[in-house]
PDB file of N, CA and C in Angstrom:
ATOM      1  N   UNK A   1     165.931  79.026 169.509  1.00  0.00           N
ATOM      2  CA  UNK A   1     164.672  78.319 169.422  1.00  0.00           C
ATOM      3  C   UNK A   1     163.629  79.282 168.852  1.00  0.00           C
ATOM      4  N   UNK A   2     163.383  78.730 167.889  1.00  0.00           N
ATOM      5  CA  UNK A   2     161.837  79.810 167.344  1.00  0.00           C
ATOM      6  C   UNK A   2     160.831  79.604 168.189  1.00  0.00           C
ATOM      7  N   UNK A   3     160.245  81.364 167.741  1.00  0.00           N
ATOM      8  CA  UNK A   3     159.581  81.839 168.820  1.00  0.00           C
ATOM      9  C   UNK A   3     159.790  82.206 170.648  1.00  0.00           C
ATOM     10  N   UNK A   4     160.998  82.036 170.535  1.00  0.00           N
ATOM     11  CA  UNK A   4     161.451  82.436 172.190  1.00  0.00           C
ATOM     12  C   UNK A   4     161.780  83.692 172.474  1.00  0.00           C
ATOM     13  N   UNK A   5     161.562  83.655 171.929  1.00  0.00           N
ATOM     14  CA  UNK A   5     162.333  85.524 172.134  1.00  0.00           C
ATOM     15  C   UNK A   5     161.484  86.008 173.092  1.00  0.00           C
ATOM     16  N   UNK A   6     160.372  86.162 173.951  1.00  0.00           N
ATOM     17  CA  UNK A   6     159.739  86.625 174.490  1.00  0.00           C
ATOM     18  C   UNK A   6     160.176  85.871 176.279  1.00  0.00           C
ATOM     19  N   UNK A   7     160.038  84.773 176.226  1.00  0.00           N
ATOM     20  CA  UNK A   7     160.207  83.691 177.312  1.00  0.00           C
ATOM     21  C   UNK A   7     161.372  84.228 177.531  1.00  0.00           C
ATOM     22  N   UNK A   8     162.682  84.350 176.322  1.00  0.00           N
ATOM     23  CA  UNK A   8     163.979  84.549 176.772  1.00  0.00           C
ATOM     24  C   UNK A   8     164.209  85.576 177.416  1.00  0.00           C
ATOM     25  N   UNK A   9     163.657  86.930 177.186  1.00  0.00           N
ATOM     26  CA  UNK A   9     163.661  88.020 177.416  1.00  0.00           C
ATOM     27  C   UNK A   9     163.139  87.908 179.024  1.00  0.00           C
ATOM     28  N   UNK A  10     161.790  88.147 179.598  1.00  0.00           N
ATOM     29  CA  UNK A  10     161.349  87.400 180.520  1.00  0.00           C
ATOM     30  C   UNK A  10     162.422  86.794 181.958  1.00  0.00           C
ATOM     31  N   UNK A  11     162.524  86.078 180.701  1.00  0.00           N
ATOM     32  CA  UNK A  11     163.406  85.158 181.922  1.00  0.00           C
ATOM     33  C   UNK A  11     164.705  86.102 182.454  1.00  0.00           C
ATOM     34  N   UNK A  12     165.579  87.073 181.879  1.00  0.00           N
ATOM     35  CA  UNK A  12     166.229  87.856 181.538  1.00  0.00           C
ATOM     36  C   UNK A  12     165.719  88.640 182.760  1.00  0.00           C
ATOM     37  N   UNK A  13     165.047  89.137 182.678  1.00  0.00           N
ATOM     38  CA  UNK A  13     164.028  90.218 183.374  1.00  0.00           C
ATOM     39  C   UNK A  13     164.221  89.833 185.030  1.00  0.00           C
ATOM     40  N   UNK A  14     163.267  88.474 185.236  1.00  0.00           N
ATOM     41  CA  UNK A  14     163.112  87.713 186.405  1.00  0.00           C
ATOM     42  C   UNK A  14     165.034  88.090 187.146  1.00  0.00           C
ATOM     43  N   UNK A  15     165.815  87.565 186.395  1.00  0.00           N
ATOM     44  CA  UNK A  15     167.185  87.621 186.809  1.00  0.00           C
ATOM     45  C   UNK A  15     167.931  89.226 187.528  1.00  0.00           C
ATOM     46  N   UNK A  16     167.240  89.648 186.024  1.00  0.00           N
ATOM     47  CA  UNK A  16     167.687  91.352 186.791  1.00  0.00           C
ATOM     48  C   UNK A  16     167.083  91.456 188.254  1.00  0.00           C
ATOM     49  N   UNK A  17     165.544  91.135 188.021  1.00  0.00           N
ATOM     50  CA  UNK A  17     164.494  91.719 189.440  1.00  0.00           C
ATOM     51  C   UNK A  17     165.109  91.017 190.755  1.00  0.00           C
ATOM     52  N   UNK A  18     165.450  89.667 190.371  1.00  0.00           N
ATOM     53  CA  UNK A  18     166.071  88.945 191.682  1.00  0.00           C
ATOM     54  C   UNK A  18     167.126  89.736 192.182  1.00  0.00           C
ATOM     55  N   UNK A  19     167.959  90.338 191.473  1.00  0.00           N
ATOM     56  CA  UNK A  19     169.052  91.089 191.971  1.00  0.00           C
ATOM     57  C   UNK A  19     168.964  92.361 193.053  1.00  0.00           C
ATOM     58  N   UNK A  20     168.021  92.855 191.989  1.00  0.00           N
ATOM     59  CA  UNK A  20     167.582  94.205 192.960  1.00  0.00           C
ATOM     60  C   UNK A  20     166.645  94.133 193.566  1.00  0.00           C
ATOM     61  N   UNK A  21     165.862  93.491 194.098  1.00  0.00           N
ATOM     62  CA  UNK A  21     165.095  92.925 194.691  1.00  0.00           C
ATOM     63  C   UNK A  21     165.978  92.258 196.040  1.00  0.00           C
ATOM     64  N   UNK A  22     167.047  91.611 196.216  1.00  0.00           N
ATOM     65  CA  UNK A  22     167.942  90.916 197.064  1.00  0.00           C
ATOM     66  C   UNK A  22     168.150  92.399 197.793  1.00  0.00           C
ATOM     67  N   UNK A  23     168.782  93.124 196.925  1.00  0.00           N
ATOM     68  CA  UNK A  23     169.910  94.539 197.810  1.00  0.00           C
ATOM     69  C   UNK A  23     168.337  95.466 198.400  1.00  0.00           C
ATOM     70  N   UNK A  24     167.416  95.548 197.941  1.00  0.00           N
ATOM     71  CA  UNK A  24     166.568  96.404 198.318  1.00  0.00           C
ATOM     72  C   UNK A  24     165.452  95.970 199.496  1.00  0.00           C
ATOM     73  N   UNK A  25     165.346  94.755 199.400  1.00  0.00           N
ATOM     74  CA  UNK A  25     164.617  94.144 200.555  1.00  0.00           C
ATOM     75  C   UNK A  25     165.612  93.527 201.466  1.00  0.00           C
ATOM     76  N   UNK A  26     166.720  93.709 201.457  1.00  0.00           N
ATOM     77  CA  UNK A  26     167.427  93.079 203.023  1.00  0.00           C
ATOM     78  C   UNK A  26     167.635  93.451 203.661  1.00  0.00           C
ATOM     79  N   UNK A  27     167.210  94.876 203.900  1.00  0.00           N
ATOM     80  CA  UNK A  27     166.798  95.273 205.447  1.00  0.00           C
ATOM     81  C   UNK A  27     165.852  95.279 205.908  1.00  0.00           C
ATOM     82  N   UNK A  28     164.815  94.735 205.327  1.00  0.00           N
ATOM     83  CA  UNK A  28     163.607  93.953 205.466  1.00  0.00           C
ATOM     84  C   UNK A  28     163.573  92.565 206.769  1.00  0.00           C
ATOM     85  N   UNK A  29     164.721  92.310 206.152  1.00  0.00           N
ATOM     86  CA  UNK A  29     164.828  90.575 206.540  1.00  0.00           C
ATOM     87  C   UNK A  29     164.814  89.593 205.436  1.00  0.00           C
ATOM     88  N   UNK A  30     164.769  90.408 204.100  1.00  0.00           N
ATOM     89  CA  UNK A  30     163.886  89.554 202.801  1.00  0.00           C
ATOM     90  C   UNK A  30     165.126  89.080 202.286  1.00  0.00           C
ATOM     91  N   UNK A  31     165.395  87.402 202.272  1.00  0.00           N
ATOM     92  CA  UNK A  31     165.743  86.970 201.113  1.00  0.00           C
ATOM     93  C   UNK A  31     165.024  86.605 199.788  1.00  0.00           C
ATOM     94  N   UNK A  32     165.926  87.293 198.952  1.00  0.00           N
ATOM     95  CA  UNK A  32     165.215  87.157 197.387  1.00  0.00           C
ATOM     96  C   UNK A  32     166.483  85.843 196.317  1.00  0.00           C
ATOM     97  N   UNK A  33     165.861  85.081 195.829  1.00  0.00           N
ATOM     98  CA  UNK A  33     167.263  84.379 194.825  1.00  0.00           C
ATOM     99  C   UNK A  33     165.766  84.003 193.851  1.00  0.00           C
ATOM    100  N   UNK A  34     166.376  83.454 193.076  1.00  0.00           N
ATOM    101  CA  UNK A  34     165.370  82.605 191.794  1.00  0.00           C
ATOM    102  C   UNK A  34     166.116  81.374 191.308  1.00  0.00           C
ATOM    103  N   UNK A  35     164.917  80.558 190.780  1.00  0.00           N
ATOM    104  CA  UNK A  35     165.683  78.851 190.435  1.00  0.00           C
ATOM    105  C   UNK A  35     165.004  79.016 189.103  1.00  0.00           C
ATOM    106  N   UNK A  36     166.301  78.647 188.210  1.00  0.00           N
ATOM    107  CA  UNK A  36     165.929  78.364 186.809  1.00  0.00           C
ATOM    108  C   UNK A  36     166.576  76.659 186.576  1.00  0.00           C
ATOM    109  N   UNK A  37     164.870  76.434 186.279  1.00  0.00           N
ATOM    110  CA  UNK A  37     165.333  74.820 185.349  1.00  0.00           C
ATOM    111  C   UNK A  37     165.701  75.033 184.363  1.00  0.00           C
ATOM    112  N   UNK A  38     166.297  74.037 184.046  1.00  0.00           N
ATOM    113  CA  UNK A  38     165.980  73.464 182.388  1.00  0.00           C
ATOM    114  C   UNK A  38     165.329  72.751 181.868  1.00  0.00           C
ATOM    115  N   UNK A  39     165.650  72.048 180.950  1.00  0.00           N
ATOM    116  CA  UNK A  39     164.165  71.437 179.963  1.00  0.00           C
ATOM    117  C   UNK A  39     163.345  70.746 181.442  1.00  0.00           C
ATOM    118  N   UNK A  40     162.032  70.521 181.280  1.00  0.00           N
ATOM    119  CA  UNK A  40     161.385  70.285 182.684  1.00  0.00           C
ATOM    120  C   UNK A  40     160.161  70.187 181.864  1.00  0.00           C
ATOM    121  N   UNK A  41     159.405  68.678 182.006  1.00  0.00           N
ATOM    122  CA  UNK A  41     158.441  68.215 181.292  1.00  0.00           C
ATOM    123  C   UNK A  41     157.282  68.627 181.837  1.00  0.00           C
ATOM    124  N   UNK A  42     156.640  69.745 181.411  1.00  0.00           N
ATOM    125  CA  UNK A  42     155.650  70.587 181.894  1.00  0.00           C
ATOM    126  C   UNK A  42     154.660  70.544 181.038  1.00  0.00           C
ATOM    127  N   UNK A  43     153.861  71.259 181.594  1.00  0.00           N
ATOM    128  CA  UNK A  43     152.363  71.500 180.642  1.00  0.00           C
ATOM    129  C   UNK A  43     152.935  72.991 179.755  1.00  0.00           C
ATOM    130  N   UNK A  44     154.053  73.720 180.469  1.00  0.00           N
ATOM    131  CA  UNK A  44     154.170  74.510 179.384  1.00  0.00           C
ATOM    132  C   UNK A  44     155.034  74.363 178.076  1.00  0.00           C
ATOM    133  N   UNK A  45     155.496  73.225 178.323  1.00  0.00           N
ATOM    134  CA  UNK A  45     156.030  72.678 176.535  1.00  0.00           C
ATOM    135  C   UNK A  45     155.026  72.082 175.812  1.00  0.00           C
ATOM    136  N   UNK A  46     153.475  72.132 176.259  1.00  0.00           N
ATOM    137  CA  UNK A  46     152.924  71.464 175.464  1.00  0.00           C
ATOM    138  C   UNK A  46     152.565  72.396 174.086  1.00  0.00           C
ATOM    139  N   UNK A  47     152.702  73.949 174.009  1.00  0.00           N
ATOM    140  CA  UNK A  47     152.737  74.320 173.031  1.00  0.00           C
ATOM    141  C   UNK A  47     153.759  74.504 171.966  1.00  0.00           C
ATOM    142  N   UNK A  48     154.759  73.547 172.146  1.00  0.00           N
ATOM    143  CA  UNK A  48     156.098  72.909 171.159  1.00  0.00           C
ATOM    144  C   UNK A  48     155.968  72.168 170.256  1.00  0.00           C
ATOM    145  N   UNK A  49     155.246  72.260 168.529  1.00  0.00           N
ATOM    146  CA  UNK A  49     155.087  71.338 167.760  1.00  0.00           C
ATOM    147  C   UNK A  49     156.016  69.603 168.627  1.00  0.00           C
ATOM    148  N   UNK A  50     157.090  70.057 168.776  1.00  0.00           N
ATOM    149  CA  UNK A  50     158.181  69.434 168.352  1.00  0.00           C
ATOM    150  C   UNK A  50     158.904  68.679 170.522  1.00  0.00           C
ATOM    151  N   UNK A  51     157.661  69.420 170.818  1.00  0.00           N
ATOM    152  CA  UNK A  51     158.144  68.771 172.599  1.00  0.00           C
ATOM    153  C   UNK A  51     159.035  67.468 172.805  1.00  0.00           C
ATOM    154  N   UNK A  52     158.543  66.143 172.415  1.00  0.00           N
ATOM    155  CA  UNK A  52     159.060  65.411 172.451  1.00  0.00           C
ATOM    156  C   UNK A  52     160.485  65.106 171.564  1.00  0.00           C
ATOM    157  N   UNK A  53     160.705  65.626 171.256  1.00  0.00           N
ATOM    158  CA  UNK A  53     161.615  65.936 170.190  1.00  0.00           C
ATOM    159  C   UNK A  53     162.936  66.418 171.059  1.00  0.00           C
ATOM    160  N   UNK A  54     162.578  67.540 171.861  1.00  0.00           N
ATOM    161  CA  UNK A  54     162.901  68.556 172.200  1.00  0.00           C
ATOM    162  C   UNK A  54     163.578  67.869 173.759  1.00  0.00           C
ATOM    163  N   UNK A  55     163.027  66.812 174.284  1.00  0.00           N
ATOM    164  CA  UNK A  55     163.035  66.793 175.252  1.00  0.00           C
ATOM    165  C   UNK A  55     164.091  65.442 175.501  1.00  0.00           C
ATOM    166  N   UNK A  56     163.850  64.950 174.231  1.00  0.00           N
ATOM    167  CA  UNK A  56     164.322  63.300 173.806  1.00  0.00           C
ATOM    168  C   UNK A  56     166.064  64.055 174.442  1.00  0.00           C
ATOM    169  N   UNK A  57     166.314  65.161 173.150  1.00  0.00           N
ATOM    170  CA  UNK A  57     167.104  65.507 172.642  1.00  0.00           C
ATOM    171  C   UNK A  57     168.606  66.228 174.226  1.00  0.00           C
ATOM    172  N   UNK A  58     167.872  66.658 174.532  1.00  0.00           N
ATOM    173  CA  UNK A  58     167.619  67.808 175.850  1.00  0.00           C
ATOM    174  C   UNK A  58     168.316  66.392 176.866  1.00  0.00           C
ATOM    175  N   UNK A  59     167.824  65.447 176.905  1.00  0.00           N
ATOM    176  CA  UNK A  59     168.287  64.691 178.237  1.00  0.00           C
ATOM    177  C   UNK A  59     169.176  63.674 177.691  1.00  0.00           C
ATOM    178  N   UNK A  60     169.678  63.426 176.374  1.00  0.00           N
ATOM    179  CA  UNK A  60     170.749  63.035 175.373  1.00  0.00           C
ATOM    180  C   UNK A  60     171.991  63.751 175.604  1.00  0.00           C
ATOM    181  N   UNK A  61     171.545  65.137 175.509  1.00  0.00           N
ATOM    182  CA  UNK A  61     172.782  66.068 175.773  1.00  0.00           C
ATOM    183  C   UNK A  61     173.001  66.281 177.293  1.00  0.00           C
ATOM    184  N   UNK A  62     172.449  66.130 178.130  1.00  0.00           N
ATOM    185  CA  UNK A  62     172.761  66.877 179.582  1.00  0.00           C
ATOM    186  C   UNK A  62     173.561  65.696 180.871  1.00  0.00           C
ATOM    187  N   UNK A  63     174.432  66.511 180.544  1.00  0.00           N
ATOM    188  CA  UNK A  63     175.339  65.765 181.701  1.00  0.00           C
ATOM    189  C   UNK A  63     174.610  64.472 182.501  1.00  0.00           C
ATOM    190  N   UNK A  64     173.670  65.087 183.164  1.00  0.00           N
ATOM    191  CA  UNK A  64     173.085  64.342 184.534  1.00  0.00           C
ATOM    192  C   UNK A  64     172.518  63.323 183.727  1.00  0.00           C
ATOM    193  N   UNK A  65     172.219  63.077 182.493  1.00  0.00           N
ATOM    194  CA  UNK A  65     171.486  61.905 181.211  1.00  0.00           C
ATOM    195  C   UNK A  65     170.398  61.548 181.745  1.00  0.00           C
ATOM    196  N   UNK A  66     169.378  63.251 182.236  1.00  0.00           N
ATOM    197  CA  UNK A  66     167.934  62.834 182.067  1.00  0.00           C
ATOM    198  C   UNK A  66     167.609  64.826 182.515  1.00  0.00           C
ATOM    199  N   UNK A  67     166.271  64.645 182.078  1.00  0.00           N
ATOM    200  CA  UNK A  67     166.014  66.059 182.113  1.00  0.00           C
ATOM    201  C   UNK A  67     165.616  66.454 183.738  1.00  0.00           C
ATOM    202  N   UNK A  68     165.088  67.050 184.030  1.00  0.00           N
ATOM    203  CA  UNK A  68     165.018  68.112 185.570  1.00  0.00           C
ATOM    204  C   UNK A  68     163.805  67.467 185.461  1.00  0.00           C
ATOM    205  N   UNK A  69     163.593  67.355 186.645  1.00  0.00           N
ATOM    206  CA  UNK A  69     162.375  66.677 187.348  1.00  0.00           C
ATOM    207  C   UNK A  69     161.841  68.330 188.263  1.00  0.00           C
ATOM    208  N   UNK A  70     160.669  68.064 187.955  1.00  0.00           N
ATOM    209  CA  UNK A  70     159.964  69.123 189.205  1.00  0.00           C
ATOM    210  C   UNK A  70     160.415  69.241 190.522  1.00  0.00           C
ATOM    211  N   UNK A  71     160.842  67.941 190.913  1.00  0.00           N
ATOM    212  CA  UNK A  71     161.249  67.131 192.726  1.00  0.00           C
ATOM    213  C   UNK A  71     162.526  67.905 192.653  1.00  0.00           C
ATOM    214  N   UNK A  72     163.092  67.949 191.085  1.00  0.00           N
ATOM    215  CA  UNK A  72     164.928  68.996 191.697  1.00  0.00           C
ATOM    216  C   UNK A  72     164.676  70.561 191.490  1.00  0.00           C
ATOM    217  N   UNK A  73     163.469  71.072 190.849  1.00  0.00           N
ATOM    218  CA  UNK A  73     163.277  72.196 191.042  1.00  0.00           C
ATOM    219  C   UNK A  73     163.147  72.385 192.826  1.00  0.00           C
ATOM    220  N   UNK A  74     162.200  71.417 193.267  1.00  0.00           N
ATOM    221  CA  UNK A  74     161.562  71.715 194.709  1.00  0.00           C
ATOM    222  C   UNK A  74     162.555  71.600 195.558  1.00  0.00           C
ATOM    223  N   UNK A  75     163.520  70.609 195.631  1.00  0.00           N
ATOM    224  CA  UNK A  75     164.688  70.471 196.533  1.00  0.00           C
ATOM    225  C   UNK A  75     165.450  71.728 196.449  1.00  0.00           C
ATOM    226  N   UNK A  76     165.902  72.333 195.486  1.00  0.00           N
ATOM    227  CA  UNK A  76     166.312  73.325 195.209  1.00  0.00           C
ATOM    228  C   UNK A  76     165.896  74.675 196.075  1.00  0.00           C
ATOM    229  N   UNK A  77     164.343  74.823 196.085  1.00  0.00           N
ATOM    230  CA  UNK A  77     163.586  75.598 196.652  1.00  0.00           C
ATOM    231  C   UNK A  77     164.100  75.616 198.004  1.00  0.00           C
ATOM    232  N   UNK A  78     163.682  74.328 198.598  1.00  0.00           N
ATOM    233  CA  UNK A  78     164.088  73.852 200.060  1.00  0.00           C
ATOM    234  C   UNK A  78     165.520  74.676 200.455  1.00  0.00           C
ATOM    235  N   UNK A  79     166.393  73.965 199.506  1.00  0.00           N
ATOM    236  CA  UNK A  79     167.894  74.268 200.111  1.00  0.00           C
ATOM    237  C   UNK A  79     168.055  75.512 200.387  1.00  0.00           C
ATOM    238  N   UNK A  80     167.183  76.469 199.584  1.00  0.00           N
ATOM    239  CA  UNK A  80     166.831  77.925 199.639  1.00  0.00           C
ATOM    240  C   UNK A  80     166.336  78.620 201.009  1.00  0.00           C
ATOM    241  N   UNK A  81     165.606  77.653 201.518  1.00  0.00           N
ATOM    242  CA  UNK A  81     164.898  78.269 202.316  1.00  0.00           C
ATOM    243  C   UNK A  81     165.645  77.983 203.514  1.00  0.00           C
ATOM    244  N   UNK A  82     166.844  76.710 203.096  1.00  0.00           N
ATOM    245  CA  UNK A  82     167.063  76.471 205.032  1.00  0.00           C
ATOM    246  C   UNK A  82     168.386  77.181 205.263  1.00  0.00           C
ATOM    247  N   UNK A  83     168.361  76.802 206.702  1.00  0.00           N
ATOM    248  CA  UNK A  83     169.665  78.116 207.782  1.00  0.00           C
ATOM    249  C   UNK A  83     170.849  78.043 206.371  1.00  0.00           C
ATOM    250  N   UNK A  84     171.088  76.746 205.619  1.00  0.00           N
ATOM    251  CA  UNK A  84     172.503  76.367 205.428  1.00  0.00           C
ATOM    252  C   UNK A  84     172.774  77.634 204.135  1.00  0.00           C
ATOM    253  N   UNK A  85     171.578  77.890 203.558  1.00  0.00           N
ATOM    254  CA  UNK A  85     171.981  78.590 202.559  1.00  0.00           C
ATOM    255  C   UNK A  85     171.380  80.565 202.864  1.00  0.00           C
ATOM    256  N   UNK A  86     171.716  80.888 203.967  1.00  0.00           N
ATOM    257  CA  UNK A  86     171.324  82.082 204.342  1.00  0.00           C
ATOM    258  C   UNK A  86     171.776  83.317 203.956  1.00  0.00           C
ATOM    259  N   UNK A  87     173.389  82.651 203.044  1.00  0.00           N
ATOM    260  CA  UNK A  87     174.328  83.418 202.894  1.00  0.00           C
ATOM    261  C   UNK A  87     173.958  83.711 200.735  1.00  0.00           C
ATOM    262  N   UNK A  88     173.361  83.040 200.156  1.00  0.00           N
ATOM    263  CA  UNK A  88     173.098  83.031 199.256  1.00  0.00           C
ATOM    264  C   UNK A  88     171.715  83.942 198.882  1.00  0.00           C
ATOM    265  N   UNK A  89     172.322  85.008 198.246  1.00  0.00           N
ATOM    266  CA  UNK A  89     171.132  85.729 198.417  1.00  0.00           C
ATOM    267  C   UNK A  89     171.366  86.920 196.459  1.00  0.00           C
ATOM    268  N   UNK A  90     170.487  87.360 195.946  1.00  0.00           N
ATOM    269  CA  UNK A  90     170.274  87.601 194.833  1.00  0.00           C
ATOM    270  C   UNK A  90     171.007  86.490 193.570  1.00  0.00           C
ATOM    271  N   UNK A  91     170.811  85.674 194.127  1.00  0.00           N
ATOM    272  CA  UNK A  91     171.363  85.004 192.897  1.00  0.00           C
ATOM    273  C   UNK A  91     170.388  84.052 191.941  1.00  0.00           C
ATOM    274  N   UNK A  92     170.686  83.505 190.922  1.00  0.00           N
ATOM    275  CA  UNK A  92     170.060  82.728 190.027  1.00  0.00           C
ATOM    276  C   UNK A  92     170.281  81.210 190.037  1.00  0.00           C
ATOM    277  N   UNK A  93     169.602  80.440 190.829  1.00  0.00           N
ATOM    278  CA  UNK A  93     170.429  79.018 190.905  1.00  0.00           C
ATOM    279  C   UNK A  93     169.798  78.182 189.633  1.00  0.00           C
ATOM    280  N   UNK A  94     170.975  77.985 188.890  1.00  0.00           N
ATOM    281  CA  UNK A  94     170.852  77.113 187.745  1.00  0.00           C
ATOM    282  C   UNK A  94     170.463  75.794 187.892  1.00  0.00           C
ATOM    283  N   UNK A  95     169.305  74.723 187.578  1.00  0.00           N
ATOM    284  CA  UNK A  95     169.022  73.425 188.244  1.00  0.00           C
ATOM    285  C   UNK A  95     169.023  72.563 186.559  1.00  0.00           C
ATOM    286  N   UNK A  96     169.759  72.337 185.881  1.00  0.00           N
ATOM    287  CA  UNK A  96     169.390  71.954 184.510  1.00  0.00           C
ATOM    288  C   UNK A  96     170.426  70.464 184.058  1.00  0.00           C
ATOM    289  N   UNK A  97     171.166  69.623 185.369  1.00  0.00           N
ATOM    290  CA  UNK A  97     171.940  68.683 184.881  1.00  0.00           C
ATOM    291  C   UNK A  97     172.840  69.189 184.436  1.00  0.00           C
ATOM    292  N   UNK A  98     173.730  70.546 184.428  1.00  0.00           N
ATOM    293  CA  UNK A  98     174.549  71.018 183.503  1.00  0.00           C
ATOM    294  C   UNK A  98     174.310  71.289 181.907  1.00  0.00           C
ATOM    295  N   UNK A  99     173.420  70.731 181.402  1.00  0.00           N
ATOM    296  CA  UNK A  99     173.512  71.296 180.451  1.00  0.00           C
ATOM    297  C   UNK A  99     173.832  72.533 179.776  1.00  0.00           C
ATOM    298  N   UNK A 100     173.833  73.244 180.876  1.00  0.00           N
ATOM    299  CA  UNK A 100     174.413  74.706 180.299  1.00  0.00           C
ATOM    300  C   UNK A 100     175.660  75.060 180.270  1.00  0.00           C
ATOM    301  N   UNK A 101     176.398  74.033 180.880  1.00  0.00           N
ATOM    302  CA  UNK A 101     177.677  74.524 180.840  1.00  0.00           C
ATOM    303  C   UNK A 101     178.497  73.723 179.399  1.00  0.00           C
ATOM    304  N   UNK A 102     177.495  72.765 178.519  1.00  0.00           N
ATOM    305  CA  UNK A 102     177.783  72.451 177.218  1.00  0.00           C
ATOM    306  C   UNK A 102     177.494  73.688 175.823  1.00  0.00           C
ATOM    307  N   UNK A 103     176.795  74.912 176.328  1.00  0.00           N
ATOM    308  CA  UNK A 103     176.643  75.420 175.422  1.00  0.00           C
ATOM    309  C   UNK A 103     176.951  76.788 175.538  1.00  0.00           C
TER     310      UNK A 103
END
């Protein structure tokens, strides 16, 4: 995608920090993980000539045949936070309909 290179990188970053961030704060008590959406109709695609485009396209291709809602970012969050997932810890939870596992 033009112009990503920065976001991609970034995001890259966030992934590493969750990691070491997990092993270094758990004798804290600290769980650390991170949730990455996918396409997710935000105010920050509004600087995308081509957003709608992008998004049409995006929930055409993705398994679940609609894009990530904010509500599955937040559930996500939740599942994070309760007893059931205590054992899940530096990881990156992917929330994107699968789409990623098409590319």
């Amino acid at each position: 995608m033009k112009n990503y290179t920065t976001v991609g990188v970034s995001k890259a970053a966030v992934e590493a920090l969750t990691r070491y961030l997990a092993v270094e704060l758990a004798e804290k008590g600290i769980v650390v993980n991170a949730v990455s959406g996918g396409a997710v109709d935000t105010d920050a695609l509004t600087h995308f000539p081509n957003r709608d485009e992008l998004l049409a396209d995006a929930a055409n291709r993705t398994p679940a045949g609609r894009i990530v809602e904010a509500e599955d970012l937040a559930n996500t969050v939740l599942f994070l936070l309760s007893k059931e997932a205590q054992m899940i810890r530096g990881q990156t939870i992917i929330v994107d309909g699968g789409i990623s596992l098409l590319t």
